[in-house]
Protein backbone atom coordinates (compact mmCIF):
# COMPACT_ATOMS: atom_id res chain seq x y z
CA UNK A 1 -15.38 -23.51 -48.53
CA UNK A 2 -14.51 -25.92 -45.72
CA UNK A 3 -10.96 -25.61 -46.22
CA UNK A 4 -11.30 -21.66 -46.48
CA UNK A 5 -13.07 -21.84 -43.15
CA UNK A 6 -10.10 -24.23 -41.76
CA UNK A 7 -7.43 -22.54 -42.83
CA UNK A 8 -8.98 -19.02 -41.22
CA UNK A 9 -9.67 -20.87 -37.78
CA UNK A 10 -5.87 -22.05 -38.30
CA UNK A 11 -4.78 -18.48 -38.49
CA UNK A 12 -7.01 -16.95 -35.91
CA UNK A 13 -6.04 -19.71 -33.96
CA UNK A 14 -2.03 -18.77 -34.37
CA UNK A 15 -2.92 -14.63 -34.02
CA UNK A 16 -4.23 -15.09 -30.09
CA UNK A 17 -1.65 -17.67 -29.24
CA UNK A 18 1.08 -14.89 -30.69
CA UNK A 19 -1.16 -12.09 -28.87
CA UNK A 20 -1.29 -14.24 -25.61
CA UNK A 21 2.82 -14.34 -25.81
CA UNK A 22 3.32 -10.54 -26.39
CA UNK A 23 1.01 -9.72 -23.54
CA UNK A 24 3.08 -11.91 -21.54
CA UNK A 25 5.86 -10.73 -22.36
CA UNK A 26 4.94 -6.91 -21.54
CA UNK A 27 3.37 -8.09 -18.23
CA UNK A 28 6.69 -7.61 -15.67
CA UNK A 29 7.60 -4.49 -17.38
CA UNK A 30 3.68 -3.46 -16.83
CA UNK A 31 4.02 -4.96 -12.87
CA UNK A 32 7.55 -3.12 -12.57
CA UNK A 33 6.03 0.31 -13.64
CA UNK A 34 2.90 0.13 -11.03
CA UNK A 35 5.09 -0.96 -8.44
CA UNK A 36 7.32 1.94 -9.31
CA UNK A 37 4.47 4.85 -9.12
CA UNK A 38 2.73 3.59 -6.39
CA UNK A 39 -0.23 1.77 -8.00
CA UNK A 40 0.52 -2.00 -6.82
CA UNK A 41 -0.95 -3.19 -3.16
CA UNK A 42 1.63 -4.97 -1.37
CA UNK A 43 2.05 -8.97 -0.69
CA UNK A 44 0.39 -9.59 2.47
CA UNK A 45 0.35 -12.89 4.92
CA UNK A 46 3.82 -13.43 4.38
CA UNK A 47 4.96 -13.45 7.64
CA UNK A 48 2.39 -15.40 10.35
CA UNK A 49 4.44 -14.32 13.68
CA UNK A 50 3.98 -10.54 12.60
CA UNK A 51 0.55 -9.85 11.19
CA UNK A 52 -1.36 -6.84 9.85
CA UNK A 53 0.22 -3.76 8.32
CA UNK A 54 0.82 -0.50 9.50
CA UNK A 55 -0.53 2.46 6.57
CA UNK A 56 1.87 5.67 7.51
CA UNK A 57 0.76 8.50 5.20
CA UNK A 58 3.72 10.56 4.24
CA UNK A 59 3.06 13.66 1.93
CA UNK A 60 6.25 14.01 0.21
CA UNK A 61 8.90 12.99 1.96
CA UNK A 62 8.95 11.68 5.69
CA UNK A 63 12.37 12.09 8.12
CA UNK A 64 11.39 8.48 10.05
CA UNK A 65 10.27 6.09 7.34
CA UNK A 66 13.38 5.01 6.41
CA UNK A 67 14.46 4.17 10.17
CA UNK A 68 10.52 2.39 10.20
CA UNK A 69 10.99 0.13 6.63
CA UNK A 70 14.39 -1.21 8.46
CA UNK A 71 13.01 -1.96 11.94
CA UNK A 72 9.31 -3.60 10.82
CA UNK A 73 9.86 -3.97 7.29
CA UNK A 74 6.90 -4.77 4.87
CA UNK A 75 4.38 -4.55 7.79
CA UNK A 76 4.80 -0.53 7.17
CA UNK A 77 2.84 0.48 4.10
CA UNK A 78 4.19 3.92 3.42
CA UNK A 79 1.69 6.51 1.20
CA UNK A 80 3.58 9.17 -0.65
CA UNK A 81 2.74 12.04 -3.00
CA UNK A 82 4.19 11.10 -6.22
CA UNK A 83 7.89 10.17 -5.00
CA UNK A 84 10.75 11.88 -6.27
CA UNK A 85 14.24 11.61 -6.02
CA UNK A 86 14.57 11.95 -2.09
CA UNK A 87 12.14 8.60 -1.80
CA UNK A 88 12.98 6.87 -4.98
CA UNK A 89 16.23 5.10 -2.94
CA UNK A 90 13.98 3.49 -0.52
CA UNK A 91 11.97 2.40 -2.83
CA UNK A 92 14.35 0.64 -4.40
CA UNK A 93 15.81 -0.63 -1.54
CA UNK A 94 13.38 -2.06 -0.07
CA UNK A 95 11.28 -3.26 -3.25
CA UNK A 96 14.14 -6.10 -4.09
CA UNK A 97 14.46 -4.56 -7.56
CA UNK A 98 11.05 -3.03 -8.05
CA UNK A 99 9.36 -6.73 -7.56
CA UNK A 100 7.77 -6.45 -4.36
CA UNK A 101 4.94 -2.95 -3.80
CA UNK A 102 6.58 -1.10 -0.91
CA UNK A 103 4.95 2.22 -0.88
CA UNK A 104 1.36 3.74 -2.22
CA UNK A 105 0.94 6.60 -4.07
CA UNK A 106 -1.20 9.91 -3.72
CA UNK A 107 -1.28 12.93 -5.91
CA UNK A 108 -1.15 15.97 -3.75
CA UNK A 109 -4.10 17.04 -2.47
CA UNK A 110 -6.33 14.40 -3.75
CA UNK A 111 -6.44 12.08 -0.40
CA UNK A 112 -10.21 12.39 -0.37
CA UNK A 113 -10.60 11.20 -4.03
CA UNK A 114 -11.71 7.71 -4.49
CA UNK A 115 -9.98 7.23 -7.27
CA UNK A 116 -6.75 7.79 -4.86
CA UNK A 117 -7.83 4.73 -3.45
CA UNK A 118 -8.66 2.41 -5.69
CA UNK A 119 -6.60 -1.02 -5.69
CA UNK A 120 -5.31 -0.15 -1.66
CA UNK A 121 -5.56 -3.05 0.00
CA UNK A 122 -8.34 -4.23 1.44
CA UNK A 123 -8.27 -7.59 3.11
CA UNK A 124 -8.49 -9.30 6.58
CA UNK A 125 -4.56 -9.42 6.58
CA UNK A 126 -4.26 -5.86 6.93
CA UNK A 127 -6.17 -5.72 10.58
CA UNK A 128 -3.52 -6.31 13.17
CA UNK A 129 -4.96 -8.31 15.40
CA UNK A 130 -4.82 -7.81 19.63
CA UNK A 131 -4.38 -10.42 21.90
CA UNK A 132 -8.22 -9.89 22.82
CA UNK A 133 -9.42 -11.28 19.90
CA UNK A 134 -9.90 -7.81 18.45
CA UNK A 135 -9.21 -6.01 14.49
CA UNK A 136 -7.60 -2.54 14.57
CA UNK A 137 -6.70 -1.22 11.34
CA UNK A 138 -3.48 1.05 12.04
CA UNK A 139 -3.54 4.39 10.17
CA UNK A 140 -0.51 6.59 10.84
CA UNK A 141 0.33 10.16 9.62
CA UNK A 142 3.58 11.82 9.33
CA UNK A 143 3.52 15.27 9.48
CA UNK A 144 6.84 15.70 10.49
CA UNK A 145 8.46 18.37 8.52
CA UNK A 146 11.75 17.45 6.93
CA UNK A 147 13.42 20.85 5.88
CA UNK A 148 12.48 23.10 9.31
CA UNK A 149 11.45 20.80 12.45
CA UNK A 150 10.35 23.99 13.99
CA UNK A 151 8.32 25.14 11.42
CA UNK A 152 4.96 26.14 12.62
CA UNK A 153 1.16 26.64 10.67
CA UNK A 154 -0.09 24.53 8.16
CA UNK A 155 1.90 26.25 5.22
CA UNK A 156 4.99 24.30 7.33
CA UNK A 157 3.67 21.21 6.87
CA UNK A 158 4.18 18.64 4.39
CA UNK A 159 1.05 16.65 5.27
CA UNK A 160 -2.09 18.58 7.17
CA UNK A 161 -4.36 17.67 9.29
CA UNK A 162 -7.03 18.22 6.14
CA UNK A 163 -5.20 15.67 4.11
CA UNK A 164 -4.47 13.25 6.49
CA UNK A 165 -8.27 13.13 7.40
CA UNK A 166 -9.40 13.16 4.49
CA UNK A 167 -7.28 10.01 3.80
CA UNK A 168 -8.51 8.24 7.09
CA UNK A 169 -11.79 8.80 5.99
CA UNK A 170 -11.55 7.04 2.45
CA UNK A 171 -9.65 4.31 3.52
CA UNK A 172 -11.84 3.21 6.49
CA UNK A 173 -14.58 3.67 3.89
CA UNK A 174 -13.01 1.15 1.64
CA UNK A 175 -12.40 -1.06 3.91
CA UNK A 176 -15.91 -1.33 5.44
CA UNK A 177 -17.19 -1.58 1.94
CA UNK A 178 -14.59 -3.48 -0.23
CA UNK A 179 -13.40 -5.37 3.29
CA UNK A 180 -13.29 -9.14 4.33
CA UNK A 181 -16.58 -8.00 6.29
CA UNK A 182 -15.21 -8.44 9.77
CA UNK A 183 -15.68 -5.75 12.66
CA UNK A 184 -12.42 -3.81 12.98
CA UNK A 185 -11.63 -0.72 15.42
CA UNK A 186 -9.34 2.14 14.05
CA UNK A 187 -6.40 3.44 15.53
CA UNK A 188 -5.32 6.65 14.00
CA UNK A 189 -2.11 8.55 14.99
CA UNK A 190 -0.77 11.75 14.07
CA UNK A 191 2.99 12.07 14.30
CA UNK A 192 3.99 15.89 14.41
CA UNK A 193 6.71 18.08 15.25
């Protein structure tokens, strides 16, 4: 009986130390996916002379992000609707081969779903801070329409004013309640044609 009961320990023993290797195996390919749709919060506090980031909702598509990921880098967090093809070259530009988050992701029409938001980054490195001593969290929308710059109405627009409220709302919400529990001023701006 003792040597059943060794011999079972032995093998359940081997079964999570063969489990615990598979999962780690799988676990870049699992990282590489979520940073691929969206679903990965980007590295923050890697740069001390430039702190803070800079969340620039984007609907679908956006005419300026590009110019904005080459000028400031990773301190732009970019939030798309599901990317496609026309966004799926920055994204792997700037992502160094999918290994570094770049970009959220939204699905259209849901910015005022919680769900949207859960895992976005929440944490005292995404307040910029001023040179008063004060936390602004910088919330940016680009409604900018890519196809027709003339475009007028809200069926013109890739990102309305409903959406991108919506989105200010829930992520000021998560960060006063998921937070690092400092006071923090928003500044929200609304880039349109």
């Amino acid at each position: 009986c003792e040597t059943l009961r060794s011999m079972s320990a032995g093998f359940m023993l081997l079964a999570q130390l063969v489990r615990t290797g598979a999962i780690g195996a799988q676990a870049p390919g699992v990282y590489e996916k979520r940073v691929r749709s969206g679903r990965e919060p980007p590295m923050l506090g890697f740069d001390p002379k430039c702190p803070g980031l800079v969340v620039r909702l984007c609907g679908r598509e956006s005419n300026i992000i590009s110019t904005s990921l080459r000028r400031m880098g990773r301190h732009i967090f970019p939030v798309f609707e599901e990317p496609h093809s026309k966004v799926s070259y920055l994204i792997s530009q700037y992502s160094d081969g999918y290994r570094i988050p770049v970009f959220w992701s939204v699905r259209p029409d849901r910015y005022g779903y919680p769900h949207s938001w859960r895992g976005f980054p929440v944490s005292a490195e995404c307040l910029i801070r001023t040179s008063t001593g004060k936390n602004i969290l910088l919330l940016e929308a680009d409604a900018t329409n890519a196809n027709d710059p003339l475009a007028l109405g809200d069926q013109a627009l890739d990102l309305n004013m409903d959406d991108a409220s919506q989105a200010y709302r829930r992520i000021e919400e998560e960060m006063a309640r998921n937070g690092p529990g400092i006071p923090f001023r928003t500044l929200k701006v609304y880039l349109g044609n």
